[in-house]
Protein backbone atom coordinates (compact mmCIF):
# COMPACT_ATOMS: atom_id res chain seq x y z
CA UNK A 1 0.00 0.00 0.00
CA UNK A 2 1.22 3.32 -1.37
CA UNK A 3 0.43 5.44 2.09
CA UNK A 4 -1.69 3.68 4.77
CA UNK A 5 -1.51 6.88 7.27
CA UNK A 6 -3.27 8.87 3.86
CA UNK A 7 -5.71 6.06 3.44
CA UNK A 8 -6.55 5.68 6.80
CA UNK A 9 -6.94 10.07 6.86
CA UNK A 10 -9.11 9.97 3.50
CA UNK A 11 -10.78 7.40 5.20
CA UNK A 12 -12.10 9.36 8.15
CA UNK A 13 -13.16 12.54 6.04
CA UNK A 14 -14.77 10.06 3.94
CA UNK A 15 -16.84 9.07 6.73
CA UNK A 16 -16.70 12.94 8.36
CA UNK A 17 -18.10 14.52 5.62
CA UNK A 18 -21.20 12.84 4.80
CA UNK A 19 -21.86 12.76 8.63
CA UNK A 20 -21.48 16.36 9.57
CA UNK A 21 -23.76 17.09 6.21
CA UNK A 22 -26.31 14.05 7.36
CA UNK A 23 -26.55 16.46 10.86
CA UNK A 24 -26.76 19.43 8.69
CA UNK A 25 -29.83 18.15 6.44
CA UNK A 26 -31.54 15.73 9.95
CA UNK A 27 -34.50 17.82 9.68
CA UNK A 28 -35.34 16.56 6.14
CA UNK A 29 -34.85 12.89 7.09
CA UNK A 30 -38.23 13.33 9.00
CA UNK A 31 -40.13 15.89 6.39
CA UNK A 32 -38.66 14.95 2.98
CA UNK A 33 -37.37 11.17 3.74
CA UNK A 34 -37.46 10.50 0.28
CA UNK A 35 -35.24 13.56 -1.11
CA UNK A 36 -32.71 12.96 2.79
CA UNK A 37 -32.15 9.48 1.17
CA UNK A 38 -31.25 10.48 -2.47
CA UNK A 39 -28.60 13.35 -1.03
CA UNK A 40 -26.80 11.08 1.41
CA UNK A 41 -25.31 8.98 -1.73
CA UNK A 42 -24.32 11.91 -3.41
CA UNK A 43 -22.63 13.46 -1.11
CA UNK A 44 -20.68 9.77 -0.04
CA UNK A 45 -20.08 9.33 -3.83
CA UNK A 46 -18.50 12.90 -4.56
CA UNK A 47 -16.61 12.33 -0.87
CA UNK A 48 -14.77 8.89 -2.37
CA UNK A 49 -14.16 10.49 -5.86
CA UNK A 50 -12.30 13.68 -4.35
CA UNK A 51 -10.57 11.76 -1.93
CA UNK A 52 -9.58 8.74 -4.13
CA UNK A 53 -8.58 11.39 -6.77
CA UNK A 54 -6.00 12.81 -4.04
CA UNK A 55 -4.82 9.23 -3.31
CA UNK A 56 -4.01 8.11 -6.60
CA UNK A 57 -1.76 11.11 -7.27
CA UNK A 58 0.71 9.39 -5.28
CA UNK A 59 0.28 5.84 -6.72
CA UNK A 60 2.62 5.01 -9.48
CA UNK A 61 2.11 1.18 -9.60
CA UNK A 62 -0.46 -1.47 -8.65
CA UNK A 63 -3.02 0.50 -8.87
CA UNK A 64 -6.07 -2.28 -8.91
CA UNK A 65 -4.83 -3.36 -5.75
CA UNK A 66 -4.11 0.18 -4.39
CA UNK A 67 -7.94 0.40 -5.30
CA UNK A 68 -8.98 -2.65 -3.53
CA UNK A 69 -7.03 -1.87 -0.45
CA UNK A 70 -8.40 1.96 -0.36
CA UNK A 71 -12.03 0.79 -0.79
CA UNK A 72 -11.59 -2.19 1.67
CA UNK A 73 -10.37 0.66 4.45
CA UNK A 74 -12.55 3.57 3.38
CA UNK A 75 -15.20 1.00 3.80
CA UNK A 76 -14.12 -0.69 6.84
CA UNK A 77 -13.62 3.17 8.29
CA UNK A 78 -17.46 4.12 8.26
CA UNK A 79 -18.96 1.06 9.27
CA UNK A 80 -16.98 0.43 12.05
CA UNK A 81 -17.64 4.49 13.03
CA UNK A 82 -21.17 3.86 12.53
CA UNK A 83 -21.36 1.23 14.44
CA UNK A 84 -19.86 2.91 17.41
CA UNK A 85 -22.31 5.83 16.62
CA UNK A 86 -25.29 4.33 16.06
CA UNK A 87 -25.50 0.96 18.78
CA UNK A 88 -26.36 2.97 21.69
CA UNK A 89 -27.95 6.78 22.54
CA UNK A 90 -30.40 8.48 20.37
CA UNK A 91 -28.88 7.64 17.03
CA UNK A 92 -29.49 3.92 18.42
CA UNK A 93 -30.74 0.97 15.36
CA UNK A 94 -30.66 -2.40 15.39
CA UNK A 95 -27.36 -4.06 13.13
CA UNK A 96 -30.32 -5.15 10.76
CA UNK A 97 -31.69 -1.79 10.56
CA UNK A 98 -28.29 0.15 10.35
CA UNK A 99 -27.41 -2.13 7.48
CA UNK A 100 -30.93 -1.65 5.58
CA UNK A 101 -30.81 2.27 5.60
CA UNK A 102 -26.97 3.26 5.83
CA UNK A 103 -24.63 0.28 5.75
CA UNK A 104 -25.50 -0.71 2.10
CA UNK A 105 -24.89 2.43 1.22
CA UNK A 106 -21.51 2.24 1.88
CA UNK A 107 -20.72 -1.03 -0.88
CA UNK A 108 -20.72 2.01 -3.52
CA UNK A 109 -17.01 2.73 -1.86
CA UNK A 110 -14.91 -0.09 -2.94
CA UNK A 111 -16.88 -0.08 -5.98
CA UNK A 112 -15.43 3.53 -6.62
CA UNK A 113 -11.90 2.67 -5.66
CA UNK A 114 -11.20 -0.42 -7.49
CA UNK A 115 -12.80 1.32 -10.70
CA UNK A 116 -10.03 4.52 -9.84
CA UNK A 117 -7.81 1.47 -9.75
CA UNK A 118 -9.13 -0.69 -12.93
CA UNK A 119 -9.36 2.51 -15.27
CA UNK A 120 -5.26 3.47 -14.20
CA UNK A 121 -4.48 -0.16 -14.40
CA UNK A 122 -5.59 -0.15 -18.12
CA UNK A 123 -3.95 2.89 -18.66
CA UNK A 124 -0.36 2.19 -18.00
């Protein structure tokens, strides 16, 4: 792995971002539930894109698996945060529940990053 520190950095504002605009937009999730769900993946998709942009600057070889590895992390990174966020206090859902309405969401991360890393692969 090119830089695991960066990764593990883009990994966190990967997860930061989204959050901090999910708190922004919360009063939508209960008026406009509908239009709340279609930002979220927007915002998560434009997050990975930025950040996987910066991380591939510094990758000169083995790219696919730079992808994989970045994806596997970034991923890794916001469930694992989500989990600790959302098992207990007001933010509290089932694993079940979590999984139906956020945790999905998060597949479209790897999905990003070993495309970044496909496309580059082909390239060279």
């Amino acid at each position: 792995m090119k830089s695991f520190k960066l990764a593990l950095l883009y990994g966190f504002l990967v997860w930061l971002i989204p959050f901090i605009v999910a708190v922004l937009i919360d009063p939508l999730r209960a008026t406009e539930r509908p239009f709340f769900e279609s930002i979220m993946p927007v915002v998560i998709t434009v997050c990975v894109v930025i950040f996987s942009i910066l991380y591939f600057k510094k990758v000169e070889h083995n790219f696919l698996r730079e992808g994989i590895q970045t994806g596997i992390i970034y991923f890794a990174m916001g469930i694992g945060i989500d989990l600790l966020a959302f098992s207990w206090g007001p933010m509290a859902m089932s694993l079940s529940d979590y999984m139906k309405d956020i945790g999905f969401t998060y597949l479209m991360i790897p999905a990003i990053t070993i495309g970044f890393g496909y496309l580059l692969m082909k390239r060279k």
